[in-house]
Protein backbone atom coordinates (compact mmCIF):
# COMPACT_ATOMS: atom_id res chain seq x y z
CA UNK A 1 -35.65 -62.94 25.25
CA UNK A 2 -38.79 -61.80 27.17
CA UNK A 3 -42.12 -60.34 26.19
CA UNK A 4 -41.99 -57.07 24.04
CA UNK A 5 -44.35 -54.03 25.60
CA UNK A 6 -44.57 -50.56 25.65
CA UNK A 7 -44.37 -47.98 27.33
CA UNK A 8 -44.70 -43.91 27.02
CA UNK A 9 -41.96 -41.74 28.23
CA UNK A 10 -43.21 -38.69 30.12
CA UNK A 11 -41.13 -35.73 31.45
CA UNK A 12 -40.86 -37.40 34.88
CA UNK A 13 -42.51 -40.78 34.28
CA UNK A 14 -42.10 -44.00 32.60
CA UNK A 15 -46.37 -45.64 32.47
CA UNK A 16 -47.77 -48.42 30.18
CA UNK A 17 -49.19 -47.36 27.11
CA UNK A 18 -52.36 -49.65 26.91
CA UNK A 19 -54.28 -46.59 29.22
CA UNK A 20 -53.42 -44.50 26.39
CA UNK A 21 -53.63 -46.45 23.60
CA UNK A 22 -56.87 -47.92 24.27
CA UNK A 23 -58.97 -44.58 23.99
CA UNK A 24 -56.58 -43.84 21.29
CA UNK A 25 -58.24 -42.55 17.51
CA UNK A 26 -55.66 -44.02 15.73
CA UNK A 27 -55.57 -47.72 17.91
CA UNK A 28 -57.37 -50.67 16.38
CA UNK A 29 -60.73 -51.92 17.90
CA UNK A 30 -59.08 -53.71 20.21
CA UNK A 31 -57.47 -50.79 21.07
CA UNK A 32 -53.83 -51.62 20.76
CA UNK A 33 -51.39 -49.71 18.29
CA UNK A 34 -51.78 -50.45 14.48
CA UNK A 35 -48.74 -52.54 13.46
CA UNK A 36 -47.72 -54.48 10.98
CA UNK A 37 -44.87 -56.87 11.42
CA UNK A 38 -42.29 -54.68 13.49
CA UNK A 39 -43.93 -51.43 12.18
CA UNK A 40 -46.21 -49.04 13.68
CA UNK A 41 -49.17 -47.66 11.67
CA UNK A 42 -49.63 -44.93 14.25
CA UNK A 43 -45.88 -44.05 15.24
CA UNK A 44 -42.70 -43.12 13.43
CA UNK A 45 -39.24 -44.50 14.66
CA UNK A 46 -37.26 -42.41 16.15
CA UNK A 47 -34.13 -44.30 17.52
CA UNK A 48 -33.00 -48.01 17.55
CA UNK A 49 -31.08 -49.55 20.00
CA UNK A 50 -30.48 -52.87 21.85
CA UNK A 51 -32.95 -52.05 24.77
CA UNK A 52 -35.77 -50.97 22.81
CA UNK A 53 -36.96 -48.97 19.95
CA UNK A 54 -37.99 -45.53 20.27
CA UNK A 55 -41.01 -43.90 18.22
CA UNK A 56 -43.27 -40.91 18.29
CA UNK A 57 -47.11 -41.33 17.94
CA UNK A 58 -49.30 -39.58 15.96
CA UNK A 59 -50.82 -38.11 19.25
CA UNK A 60 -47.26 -36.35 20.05
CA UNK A 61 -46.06 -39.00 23.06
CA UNK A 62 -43.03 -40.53 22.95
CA UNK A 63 -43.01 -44.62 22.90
CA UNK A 64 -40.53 -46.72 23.55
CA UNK A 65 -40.53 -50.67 23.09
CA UNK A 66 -39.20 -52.55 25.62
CA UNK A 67 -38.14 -55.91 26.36
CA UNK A 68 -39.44 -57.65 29.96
């Protein structure tokens, strides 16, 4: 299996999330989501699957986790 990433879903767009999450309030100071283990600090889980989890961040976007 490939490298994990993410990504936010838009209404018409699929765009990394490290633009966002970088000037995020709630990111780290290294300006990556807070997570511990396979759990966000920042995000709640909306759906599981095979492809990818599926959360929604504190800021109101929609994430998803997906394998490369």
């Amino acid at each position: 299996m490939g490298k994990i990433r993410l990504v936010l879903l838009l209404r018409d767009n699929i765009v990394a999330a490290e633009p966002v999450c970088t000037s995020c309030f709630y990111a780290d100071c290294q300006g990556k989501p807070r997570q511990r283990g396979d759990y966000f600090m920042c995000a709640r889980e909306i759906s599981r699957s095979q492809f990818g989890n599926r959360f929604r961040c504190r800021m109101g976007f929609q994430v998803a986790q997906v394998h490369d």
